[in-house]
N, C-alpha and C. Protein backbone atom coordinates (compact mmCIF):
# COMPACT_ATOMS: atom_id res chain seq x y z
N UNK A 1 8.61 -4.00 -1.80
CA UNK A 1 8.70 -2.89 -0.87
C UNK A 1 8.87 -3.48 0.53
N UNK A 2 9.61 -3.11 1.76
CA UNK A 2 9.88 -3.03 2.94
C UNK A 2 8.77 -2.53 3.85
N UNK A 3 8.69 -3.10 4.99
CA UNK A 3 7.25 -2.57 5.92
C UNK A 3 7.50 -1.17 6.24
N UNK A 4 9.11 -0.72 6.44
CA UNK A 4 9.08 0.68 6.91
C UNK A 4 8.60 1.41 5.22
N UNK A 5 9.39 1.34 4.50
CA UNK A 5 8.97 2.39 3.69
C UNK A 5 7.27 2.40 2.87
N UNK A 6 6.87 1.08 3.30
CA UNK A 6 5.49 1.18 3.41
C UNK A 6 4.32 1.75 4.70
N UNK A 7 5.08 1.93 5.58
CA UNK A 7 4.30 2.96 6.58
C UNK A 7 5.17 4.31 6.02
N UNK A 8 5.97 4.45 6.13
CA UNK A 8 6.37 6.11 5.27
C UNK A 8 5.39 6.32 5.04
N UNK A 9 5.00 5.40 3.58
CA UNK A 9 3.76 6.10 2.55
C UNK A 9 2.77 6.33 2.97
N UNK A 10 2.80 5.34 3.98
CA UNK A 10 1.16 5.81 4.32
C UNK A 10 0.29 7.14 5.45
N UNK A 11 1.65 7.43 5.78
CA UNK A 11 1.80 8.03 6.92
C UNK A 11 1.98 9.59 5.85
N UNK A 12 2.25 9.96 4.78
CA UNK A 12 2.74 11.03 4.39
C UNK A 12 1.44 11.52 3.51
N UNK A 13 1.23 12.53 3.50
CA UNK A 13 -0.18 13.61 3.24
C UNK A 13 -0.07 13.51 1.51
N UNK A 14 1.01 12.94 1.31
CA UNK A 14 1.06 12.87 -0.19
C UNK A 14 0.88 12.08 -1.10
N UNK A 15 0.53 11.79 -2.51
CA UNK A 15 0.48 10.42 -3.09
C UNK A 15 1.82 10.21 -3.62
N UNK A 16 1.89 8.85 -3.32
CA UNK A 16 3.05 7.92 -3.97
C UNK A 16 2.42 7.20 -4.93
N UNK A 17 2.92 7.03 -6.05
CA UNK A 17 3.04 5.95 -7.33
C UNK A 17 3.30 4.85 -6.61
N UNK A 18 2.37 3.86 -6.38
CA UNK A 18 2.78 2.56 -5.96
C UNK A 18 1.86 1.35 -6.38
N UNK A 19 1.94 0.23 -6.82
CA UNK A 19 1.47 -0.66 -7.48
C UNK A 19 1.63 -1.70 -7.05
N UNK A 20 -0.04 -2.90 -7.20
CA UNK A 20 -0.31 -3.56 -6.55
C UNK A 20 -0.71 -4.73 -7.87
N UNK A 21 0.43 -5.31 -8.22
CA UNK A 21 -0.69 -6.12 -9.17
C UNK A 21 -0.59 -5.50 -10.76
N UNK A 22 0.14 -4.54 -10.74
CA UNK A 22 0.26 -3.83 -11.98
C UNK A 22 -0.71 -2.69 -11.69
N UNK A 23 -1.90 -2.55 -10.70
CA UNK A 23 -2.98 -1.52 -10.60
C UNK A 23 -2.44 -0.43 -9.77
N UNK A 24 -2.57 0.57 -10.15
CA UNK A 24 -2.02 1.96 -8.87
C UNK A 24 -3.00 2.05 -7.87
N UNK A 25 -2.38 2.03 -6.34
CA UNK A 25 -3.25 1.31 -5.35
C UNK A 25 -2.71 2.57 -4.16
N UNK A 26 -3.88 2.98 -2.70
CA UNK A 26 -3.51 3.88 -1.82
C UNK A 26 -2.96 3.05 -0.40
N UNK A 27 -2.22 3.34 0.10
CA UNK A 27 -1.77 2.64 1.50
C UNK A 27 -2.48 3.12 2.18
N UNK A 28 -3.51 2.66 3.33
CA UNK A 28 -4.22 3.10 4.23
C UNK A 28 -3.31 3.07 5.52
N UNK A 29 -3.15 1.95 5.34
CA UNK A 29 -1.85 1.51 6.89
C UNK A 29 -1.07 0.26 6.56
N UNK A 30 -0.67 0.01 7.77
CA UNK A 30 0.23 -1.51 7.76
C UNK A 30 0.26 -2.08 9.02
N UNK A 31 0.32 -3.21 8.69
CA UNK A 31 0.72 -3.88 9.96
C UNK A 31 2.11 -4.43 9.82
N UNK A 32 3.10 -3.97 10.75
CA UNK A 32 4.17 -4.34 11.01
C UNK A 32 4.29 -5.33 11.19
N UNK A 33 3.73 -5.70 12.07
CA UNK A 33 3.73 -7.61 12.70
C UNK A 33 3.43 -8.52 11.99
N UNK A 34 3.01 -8.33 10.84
CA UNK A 34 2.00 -8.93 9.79
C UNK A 34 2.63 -8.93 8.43
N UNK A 35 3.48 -7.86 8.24
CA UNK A 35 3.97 -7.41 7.14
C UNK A 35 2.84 -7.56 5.91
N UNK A 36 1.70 -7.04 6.33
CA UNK A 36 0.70 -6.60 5.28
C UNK A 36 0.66 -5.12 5.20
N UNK A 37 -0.58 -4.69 4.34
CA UNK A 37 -0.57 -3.64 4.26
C UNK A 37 -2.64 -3.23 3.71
N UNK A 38 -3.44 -2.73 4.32
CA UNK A 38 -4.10 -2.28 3.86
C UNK A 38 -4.70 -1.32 2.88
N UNK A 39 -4.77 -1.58 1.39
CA UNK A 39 -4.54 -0.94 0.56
C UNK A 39 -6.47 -1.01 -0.52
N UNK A 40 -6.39 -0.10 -1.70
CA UNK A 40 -7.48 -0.05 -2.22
C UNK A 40 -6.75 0.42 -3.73
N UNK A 41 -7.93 0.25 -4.78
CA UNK A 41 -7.39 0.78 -5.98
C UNK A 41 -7.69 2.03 -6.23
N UNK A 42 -6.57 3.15 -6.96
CA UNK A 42 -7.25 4.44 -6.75
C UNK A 42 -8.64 4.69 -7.59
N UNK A 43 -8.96 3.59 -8.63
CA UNK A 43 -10.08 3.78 -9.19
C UNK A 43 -11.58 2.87 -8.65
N UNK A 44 -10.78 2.39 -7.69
CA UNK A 44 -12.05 2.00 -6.70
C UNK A 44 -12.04 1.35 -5.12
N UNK A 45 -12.10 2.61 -4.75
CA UNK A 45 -11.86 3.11 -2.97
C UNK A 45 -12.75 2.20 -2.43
N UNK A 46 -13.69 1.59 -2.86
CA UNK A 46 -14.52 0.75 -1.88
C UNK A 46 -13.95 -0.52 -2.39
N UNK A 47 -13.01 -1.22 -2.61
CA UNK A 47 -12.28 -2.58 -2.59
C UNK A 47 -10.88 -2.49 -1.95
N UNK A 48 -11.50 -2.29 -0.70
CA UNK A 48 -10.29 -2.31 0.20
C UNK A 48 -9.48 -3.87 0.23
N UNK A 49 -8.73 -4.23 0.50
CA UNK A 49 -8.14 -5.54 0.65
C UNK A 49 -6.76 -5.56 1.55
N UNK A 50 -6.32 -6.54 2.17
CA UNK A 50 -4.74 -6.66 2.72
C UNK A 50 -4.12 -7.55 2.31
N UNK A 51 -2.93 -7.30 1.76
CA UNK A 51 -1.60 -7.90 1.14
C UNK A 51 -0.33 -7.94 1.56
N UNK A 52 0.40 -8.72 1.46
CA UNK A 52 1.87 -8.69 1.98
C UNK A 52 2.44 -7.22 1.09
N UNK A 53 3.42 -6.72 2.10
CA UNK A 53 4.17 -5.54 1.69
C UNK A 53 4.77 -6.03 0.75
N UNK A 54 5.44 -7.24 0.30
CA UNK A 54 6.35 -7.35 -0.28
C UNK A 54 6.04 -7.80 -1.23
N UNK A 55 5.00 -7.06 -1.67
CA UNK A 55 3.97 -7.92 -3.01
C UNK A 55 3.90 -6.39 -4.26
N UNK A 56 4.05 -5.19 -3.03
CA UNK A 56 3.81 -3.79 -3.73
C UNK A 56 5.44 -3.35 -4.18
N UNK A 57 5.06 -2.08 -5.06
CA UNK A 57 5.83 -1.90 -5.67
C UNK A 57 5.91 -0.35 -5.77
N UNK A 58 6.75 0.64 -5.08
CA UNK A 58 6.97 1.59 -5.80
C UNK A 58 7.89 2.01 -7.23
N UNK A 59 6.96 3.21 -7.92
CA UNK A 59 7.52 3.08 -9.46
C UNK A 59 8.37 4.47 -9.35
């Protein structure tokens, strides 16, 4: 995935199918400059972590 269409997602009130690792994961934000992305698993919101954008995957 690309940093813009990874702030899209995160920025939009809606869920996206997107995968981190094979796990379905929420975009909190991103850092542009960084090309990470602050993300969590949807089955467990308290393991937040940051990863390169270009590591995720929309399905």
């Amino acid at each position: 995935m690309n940093v813009n269409r990874a702030r899209e997602i995160s920025t939009m009130g809606e869920m996206v199918n997107v995968q981190y690792s094979g796990e379905a994961v929420y975009i909190q934000s991103v850092n542009e400059e960084q090309a990470t992305a602050r993300i969590f698993p949807l089955n467990n919101p308290q393991a937040e972590q940051y990863v390169p954008v270009d590591s995720l995957t929309e399905l």
